[in-house]
C-alpha atoms as a PDB file:
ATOM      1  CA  UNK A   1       0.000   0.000   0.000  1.00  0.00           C
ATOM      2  CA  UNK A   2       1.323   3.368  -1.203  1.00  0.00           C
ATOM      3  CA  UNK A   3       1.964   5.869   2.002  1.00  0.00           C
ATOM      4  CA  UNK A   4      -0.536   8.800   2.334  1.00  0.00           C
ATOM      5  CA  UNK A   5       0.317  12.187   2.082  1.00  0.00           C
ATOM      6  CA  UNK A   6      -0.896  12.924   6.178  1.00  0.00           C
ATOM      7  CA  UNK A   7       2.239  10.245   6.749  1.00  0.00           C
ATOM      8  CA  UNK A   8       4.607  10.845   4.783  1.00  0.00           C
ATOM      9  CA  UNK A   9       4.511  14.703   5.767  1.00  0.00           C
ATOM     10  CA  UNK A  10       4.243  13.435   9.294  1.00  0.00           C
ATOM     11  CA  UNK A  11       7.601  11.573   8.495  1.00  0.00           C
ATOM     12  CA  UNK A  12       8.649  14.898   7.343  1.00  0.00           C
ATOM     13  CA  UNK A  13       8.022  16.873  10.597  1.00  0.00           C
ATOM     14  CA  UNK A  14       5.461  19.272   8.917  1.00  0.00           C
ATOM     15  CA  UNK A  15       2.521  17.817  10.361  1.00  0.00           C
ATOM     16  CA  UNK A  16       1.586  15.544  13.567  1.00  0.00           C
ATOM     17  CA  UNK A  17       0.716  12.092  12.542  1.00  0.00           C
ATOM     18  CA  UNK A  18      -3.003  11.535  11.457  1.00  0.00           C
ATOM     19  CA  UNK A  19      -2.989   8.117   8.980  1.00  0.00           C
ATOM     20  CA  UNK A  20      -5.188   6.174  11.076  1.00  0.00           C
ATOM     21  CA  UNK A  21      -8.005   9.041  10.317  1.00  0.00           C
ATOM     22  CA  UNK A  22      -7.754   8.247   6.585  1.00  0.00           C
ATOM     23  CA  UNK A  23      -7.160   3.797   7.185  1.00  0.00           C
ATOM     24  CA  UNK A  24      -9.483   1.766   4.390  1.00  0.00           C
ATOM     25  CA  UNK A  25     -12.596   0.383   6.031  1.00  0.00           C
ATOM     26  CA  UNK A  26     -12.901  -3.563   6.709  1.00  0.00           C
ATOM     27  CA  UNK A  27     -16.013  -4.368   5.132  1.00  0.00           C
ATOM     28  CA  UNK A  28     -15.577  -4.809   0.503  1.00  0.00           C
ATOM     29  CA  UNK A  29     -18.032  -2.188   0.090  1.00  0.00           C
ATOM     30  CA  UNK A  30     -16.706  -0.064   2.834  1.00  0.00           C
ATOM     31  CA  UNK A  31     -12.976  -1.011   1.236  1.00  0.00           C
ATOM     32  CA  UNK A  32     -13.502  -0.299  -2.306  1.00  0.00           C
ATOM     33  CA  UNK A  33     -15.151   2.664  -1.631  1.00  0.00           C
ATOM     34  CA  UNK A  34     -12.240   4.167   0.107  1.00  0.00           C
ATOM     35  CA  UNK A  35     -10.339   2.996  -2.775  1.00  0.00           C
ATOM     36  CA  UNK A  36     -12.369   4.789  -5.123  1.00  0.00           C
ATOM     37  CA  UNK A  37     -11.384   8.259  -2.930  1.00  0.00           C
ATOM     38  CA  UNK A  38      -8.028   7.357  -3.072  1.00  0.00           C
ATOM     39  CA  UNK A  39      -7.581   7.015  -6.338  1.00  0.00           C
ATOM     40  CA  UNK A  40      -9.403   9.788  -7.176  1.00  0.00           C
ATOM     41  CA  UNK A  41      -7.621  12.125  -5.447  1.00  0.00           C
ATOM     42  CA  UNK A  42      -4.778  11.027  -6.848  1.00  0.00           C
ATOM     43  CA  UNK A  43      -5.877  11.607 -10.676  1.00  0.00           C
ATOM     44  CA  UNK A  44      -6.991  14.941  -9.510  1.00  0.00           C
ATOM     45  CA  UNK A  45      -3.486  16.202  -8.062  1.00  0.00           C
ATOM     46  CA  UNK A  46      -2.293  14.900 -11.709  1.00  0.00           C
ATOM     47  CA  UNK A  47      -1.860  18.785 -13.285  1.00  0.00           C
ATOM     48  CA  UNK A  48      -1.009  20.154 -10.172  1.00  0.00           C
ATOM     49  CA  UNK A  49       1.906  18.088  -9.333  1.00  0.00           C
ATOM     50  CA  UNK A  50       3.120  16.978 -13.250  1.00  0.00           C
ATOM     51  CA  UNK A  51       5.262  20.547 -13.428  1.00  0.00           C
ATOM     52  CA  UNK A  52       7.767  19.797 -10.266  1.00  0.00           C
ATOM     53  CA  UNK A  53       7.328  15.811 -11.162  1.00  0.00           C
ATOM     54  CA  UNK A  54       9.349  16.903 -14.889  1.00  0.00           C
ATOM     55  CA  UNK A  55      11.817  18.934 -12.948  1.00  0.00           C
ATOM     56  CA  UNK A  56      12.067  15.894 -10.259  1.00  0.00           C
ATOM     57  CA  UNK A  57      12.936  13.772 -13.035  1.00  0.00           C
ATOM     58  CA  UNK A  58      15.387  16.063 -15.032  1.00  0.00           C
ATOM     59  CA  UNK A  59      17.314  16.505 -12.057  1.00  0.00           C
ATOM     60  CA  UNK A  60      17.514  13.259 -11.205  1.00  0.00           C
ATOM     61  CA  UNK A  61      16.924  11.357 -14.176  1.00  0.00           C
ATOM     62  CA  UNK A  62      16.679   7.560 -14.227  1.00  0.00           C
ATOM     63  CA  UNK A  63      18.744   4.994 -16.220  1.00  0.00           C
ATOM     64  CA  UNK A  64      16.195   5.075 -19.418  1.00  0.00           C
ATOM     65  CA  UNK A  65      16.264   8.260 -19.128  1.00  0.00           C
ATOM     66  CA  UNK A  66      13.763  11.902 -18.594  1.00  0.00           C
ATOM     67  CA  UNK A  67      12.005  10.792 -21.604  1.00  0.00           C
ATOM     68  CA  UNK A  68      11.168   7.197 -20.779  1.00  0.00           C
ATOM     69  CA  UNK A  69      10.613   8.025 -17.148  1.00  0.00           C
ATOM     70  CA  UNK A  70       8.104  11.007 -18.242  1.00  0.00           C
ATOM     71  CA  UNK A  71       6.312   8.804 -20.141  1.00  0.00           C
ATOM     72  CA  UNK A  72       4.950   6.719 -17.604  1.00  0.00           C
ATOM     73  CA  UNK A  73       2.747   9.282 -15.427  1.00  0.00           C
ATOM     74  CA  UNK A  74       0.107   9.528 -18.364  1.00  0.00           C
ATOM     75  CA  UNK A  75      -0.146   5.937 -18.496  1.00  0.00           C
ATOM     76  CA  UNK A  76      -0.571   5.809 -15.106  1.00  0.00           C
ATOM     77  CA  UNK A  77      -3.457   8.187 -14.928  1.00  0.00           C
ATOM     78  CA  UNK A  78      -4.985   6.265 -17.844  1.00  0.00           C
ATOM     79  CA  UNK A  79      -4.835   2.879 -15.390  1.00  0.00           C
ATOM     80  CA  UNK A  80      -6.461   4.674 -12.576  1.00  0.00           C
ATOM     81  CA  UNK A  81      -9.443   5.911 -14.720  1.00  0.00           C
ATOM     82  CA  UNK A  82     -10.343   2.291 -15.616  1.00  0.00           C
ATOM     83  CA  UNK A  83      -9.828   1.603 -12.380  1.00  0.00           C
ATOM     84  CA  UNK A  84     -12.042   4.196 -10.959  1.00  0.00           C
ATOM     85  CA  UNK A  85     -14.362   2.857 -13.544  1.00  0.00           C
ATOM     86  CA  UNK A  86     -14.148  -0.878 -12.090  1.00  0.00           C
ATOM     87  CA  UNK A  87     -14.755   0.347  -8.343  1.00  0.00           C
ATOM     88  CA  UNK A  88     -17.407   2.558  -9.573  1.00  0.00           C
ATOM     89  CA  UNK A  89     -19.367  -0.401 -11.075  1.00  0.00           C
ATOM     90  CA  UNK A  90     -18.483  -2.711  -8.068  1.00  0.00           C
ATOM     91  CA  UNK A  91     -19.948   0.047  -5.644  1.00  0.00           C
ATOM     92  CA  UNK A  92     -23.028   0.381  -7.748  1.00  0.00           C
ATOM     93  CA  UNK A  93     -24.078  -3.293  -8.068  1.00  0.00           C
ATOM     94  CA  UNK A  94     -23.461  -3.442  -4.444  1.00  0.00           C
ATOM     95  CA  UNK A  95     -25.945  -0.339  -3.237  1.00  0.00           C
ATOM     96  CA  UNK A  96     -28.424  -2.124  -5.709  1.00  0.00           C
ATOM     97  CA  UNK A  97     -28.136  -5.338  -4.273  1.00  0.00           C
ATOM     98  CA  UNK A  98     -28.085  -4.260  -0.660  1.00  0.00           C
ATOM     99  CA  UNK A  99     -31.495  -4.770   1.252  1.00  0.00           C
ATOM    100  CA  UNK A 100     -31.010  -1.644   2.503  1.00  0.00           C
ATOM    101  CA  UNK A 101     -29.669   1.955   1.598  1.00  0.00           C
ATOM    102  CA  UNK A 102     -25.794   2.194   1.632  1.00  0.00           C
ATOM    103  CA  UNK A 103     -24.664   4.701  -0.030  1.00  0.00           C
ATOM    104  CA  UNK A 104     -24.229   7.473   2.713  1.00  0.00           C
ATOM    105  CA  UNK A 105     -21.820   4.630   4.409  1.00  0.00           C
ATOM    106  CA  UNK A 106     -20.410   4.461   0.608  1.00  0.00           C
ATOM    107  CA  UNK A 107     -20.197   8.514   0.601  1.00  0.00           C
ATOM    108  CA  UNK A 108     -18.438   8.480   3.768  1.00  0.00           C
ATOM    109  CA  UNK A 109     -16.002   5.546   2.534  1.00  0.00           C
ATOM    110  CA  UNK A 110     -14.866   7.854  -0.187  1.00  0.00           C
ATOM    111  CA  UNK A 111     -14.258  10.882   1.549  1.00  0.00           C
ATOM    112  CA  UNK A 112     -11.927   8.834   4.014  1.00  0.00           C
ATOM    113  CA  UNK A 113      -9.865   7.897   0.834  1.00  0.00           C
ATOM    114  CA  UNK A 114      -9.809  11.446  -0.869  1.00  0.00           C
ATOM    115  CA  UNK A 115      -8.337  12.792   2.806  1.00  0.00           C
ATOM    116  CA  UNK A 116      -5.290  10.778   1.775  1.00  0.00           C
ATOM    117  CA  UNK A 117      -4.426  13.799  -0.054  1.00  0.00           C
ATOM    118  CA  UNK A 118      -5.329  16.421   2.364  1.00  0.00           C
ATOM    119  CA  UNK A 119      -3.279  19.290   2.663  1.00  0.00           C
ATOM    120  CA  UNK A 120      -1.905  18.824  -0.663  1.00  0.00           C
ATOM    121  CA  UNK A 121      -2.481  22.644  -0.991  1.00  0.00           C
ATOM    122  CA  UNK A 122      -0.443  23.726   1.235  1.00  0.00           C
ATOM    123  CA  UNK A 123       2.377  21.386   1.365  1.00  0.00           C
ATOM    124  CA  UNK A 124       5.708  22.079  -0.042  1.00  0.00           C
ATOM    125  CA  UNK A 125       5.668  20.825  -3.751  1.00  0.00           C
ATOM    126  CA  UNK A 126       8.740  19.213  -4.132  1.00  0.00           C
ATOM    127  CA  UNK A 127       7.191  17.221  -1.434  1.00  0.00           C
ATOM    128  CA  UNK A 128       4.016  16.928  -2.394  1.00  0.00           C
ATOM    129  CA  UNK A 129       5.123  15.620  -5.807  1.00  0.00           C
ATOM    130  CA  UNK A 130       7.889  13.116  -4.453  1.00  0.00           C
ATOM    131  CA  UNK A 131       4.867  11.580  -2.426  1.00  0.00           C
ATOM    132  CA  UNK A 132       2.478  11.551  -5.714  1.00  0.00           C
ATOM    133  CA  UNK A 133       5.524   9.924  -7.620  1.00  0.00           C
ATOM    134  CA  UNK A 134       5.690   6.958  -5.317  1.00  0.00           C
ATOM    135  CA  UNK A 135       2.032   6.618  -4.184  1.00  0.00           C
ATOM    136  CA  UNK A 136      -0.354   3.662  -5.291  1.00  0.00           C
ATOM    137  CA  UNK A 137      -3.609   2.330  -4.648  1.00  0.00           C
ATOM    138  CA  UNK A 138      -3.399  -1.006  -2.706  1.00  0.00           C
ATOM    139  CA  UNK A 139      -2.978  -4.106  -4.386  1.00  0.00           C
ATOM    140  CA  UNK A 140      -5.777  -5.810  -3.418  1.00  0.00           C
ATOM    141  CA  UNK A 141      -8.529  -3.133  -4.332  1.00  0.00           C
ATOM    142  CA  UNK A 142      -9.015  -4.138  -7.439  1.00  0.00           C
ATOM    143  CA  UNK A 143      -9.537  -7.583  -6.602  1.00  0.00           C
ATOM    144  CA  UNK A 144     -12.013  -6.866  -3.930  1.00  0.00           C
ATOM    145  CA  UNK A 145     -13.460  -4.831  -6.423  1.00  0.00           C
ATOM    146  CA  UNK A 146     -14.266  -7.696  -8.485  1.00  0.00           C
ATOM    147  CA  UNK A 147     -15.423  -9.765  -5.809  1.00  0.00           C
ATOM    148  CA  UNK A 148     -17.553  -7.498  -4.861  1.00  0.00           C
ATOM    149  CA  UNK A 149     -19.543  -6.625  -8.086  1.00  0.00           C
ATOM    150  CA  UNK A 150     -19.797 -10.470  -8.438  1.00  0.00           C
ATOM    151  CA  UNK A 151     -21.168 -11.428  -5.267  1.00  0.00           C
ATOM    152  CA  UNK A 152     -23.591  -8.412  -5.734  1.00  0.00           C
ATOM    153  CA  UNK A 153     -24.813  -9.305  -9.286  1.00  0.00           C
ATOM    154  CA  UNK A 154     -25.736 -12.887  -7.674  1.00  0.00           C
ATOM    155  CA  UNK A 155     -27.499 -11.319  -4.515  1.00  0.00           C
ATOM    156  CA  UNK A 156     -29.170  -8.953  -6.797  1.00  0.00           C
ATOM    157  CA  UNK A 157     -30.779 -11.051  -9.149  1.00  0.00           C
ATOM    158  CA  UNK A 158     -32.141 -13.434  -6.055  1.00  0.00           C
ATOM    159  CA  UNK A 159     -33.593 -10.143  -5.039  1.00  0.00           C
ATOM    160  CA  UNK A 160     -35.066  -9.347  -8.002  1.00  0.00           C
ATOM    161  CA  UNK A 161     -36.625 -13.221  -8.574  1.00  0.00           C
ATOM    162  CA  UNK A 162     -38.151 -13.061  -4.899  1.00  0.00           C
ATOM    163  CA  UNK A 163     -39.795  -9.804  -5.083  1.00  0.00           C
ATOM    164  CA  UNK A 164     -41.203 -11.000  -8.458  1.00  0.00           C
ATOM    165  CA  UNK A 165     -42.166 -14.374  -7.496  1.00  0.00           C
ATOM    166  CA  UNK A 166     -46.136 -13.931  -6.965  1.00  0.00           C
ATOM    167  CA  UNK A 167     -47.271 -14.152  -3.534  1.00  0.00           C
ATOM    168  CA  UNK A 168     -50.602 -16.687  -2.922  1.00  0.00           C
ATOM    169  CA  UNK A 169     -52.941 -15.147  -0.480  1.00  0.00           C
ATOM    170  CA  UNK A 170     -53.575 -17.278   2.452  1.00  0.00           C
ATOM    171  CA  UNK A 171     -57.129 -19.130   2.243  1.00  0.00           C
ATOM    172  CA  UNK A 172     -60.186 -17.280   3.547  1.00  0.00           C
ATOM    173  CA  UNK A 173     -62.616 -18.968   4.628  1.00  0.00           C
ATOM    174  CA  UNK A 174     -65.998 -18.681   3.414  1.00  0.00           C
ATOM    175  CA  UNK A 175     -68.036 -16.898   5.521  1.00  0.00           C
ATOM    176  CA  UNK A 176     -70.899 -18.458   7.743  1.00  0.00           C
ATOM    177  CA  UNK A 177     -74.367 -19.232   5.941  1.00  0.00           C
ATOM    178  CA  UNK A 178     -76.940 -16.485   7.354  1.00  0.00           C
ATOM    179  CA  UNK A 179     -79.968 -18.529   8.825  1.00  0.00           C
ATOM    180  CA  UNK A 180     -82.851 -17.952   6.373  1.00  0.00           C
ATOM    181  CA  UNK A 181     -86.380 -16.963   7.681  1.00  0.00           C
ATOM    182  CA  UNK A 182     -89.197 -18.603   6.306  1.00  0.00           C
ATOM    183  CA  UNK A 183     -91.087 -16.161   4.413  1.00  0.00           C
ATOM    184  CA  UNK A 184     -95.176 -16.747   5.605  1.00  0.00           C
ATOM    185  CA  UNK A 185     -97.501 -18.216   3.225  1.00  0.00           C
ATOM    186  CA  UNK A 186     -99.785 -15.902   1.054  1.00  0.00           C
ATOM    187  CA  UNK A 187    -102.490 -14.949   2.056  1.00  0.00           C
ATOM    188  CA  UNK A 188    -105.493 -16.901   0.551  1.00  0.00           C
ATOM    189  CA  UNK A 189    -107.486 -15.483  -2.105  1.00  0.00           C
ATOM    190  CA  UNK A 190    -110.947 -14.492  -0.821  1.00  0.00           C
ATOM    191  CA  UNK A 191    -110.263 -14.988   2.920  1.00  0.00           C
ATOM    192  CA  UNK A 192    -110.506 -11.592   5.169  1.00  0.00           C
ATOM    193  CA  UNK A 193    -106.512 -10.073   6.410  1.00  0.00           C
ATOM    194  CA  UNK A 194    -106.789  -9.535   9.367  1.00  0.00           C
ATOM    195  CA  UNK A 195    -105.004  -6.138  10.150  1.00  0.00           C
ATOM    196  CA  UNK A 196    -101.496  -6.541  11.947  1.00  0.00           C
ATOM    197  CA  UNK A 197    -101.750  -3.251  13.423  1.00  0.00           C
ATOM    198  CA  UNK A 198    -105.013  -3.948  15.611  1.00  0.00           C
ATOM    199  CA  UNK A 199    -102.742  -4.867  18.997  1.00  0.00           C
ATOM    200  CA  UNK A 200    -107.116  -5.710  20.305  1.00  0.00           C
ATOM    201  CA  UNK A 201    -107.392  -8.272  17.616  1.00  0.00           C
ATOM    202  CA  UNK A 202    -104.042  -9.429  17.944  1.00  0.00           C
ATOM    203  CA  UNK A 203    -104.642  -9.940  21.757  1.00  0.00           C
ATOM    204  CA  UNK A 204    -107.681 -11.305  22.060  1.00  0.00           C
ATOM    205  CA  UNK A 205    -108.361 -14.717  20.028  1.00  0.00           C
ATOM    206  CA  UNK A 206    -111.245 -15.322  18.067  1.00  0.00           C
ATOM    207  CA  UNK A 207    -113.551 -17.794  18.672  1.00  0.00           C
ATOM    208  CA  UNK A 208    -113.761 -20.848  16.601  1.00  0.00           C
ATOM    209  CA  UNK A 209    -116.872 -21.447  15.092  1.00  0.00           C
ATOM    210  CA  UNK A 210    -118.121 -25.406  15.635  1.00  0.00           C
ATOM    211  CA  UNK A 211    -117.441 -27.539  13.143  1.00  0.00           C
ATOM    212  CA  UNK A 212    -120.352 -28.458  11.306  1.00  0.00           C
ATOM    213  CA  UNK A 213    -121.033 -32.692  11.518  1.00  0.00           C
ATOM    214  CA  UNK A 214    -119.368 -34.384   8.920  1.00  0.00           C
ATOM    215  CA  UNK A 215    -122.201 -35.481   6.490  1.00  0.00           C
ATOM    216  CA  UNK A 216    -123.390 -39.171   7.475  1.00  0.00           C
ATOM    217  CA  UNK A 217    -122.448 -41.623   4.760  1.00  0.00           C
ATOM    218  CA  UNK A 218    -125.117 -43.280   2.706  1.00  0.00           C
ATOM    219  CA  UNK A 219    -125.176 -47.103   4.055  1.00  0.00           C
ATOM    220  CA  UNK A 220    -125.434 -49.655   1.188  1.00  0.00           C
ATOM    221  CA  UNK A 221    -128.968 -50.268  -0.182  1.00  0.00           C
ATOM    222  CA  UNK A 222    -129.466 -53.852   1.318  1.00  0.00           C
ATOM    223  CA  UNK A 223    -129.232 -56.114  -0.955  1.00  0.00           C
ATOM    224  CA  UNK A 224    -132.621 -57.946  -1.035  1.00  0.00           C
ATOM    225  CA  UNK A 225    -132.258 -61.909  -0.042  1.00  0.00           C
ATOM    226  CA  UNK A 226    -132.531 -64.222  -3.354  1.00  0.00           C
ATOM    227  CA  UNK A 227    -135.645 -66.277  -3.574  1.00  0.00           C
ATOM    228  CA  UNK A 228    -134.667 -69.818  -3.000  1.00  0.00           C
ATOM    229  CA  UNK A 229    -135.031 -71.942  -5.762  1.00  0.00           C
ATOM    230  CA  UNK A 230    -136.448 -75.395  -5.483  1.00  0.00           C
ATOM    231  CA  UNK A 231    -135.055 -78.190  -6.745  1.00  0.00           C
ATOM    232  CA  UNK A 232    -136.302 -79.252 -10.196  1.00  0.00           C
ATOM    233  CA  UNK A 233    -138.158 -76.214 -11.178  1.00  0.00           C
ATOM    234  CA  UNK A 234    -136.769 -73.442 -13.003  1.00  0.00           C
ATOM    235  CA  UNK A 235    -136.008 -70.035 -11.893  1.00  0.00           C
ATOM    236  CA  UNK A 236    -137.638 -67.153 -12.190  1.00  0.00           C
ATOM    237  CA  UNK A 237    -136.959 -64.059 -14.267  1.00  0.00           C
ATOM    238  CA  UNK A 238    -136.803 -61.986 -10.429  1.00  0.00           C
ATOM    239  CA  UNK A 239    -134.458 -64.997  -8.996  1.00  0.00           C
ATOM    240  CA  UNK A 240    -131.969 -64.175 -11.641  1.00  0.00           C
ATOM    241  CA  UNK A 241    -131.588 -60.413 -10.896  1.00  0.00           C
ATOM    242  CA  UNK A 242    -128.544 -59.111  -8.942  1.00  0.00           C
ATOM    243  CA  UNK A 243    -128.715 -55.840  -7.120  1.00  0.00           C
ATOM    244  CA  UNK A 244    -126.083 -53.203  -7.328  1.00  0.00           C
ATOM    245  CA  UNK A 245    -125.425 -50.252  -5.376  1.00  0.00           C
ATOM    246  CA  UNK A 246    -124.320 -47.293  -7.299  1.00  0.00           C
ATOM    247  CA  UNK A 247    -122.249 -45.764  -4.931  1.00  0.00           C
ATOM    248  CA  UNK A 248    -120.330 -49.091  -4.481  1.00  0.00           C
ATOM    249  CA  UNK A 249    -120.145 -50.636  -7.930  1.00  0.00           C
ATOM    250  CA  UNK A 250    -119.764 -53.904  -8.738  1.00  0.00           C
ATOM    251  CA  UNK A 251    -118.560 -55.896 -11.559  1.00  0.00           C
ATOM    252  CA  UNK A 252    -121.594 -57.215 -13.574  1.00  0.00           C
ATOM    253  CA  UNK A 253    -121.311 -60.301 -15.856  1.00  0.00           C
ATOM    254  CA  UNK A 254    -124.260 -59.396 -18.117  1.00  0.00           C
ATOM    255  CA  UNK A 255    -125.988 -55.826 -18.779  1.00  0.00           C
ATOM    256  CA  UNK A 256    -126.580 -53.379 -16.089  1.00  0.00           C
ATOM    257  CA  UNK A 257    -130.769 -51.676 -15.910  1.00  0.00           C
ATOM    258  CA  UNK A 258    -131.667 -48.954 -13.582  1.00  0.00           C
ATOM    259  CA  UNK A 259    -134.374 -49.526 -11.475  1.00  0.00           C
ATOM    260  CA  UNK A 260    -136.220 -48.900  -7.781  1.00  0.00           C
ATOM    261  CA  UNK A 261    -135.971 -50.895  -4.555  1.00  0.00           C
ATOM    262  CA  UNK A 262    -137.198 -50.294  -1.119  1.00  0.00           C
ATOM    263  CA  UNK A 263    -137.597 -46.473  -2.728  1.00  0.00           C
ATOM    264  CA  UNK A 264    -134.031 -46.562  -3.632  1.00  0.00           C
ATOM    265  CA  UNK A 265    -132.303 -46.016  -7.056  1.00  0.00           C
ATOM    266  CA  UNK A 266    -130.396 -49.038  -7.716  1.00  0.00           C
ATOM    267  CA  UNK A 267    -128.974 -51.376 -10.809  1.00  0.00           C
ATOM    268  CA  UNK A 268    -130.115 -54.290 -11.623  1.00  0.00           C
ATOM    269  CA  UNK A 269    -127.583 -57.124 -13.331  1.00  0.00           C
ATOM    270  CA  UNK A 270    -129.199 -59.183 -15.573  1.00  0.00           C
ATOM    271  CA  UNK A 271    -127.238 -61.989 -16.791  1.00  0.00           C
ATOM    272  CA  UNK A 272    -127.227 -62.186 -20.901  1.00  0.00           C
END
């Protein structure tokens, strides 16, 4: 890990020593974050610091010489853009995967990385830029990075597949039956209402009339006894005749005349 700029001008006897104010957090998200900060405070300080960097390097130049050496600090700012790039992705897919919000922690995170570089604007540049020169983001922040976007892309689409998974409503039961009242009959067609609203009528019952005598039934014409018939002789026309009641009918094996008995109405069978 690359020494801060609080340290190294700690080292330096400008300032008292403040680095663990601006240490990474523990947590990835917390981690990257701070890494993100870092590094972009460092890409910032790139024009400020590039003029006494040149001079740092022509007066000290290295074995390849100014021109090789001065041609590494724009690559190097082109590396920490896509690296900014990488956390900034990793940070996002986590905040969207987290259950819940993050990103003031994440805000927080960051400004804990960018006070790597604070008092860059007042320290002495020669300084400033020999600390720039040698600084780096830690080796491991890219590969938390990636771990971290990873692990969020899974969580986040189990997210997303639970809160779109349809949720069955638990069973209601039906509700209870109300008892049904009988409705009362009609009233019959011709018979007298009596009026609900007479509390005197309702009160007092009304006397049942007595019921007339059912009608006596009509007893069987008696059937008048057969004249015996001697022996030997033949029998008469009257011997033959077979009485009938017509209100109890009887089967008849010949034809069937109308006549009188006893002052009754009555059929006679006559056999053919």
């Amino acid at each position: 890990m690359g020494i801060s700029l609080l340290l190294a001008l700690a080292m330096a006897g400008q300032v008292p020593t403040t680095a663990s104010i601006s240490a990474p957090p523990a947590d990835d998200y917390g981690y990257v974050s701070w890494c993100y900060g870092a590094l972009g405070g460092y890409v910032e300080l790139y024009d400020q610091v590039m003029p006494e960097v040149t001079r740092i390097e022509k007066a000290f130049p290295g074995p390849d010489g100014v021109e090789a050496s001065l041609k590494t600090y724009p690559e190097m700012r082109t590396q920490a853009r896509g690296d900014l790039k990488t956390f900034t992705s990793a940070i996002t897919a986590a905040e969207k995967a987290s259950p819940r919000p993050i990103a003031e922690y994440g805000r927080t995170a960051i400004n804990k990385g960018r006070s790597v570089w604070a008092g860059s604007d007042t320290a002495n540049k020669a300084r400033l830029a020999q600390v720039w020169m040698s600084w780096s983001p830690p080796n491991d922040c890219e590969t938390r990075a990636k771990s971290l976007e990873k692990r969020s892309n899974i969580l986040g689409k189990a997210l997303i597949y639970n809160a779109a998974r349809p949720v069955e409503p638990p069973a209601v039961a039906p509700p209870a039956a109300e008892p049904t009242v009988a409705e009362p009959p009609p009233p019959q067609s011709g018979a007298p209402e009596t009026p609900a609203s007479d509390p005197v009528a309702a009160a007092s019952p009304i006397p049942e009339s007595p019921a007339s005598p059912p009608e006596a039934a009509v007893p069987p014409l008696p059937l008048e006894p057969a004249v015996p018939v001697n022996p030997g002789s033949k029998p008469s026309a009257k011997a033959a005749e077979i009485l009938i009641d017509p209100l109890d009918p009887k089967p008849c094996s010949g034809r069937l005349e109308p006549a009188r008995r006893g002052g009754k109405a009555v059929l006679i069978c006559r056999p053919d």
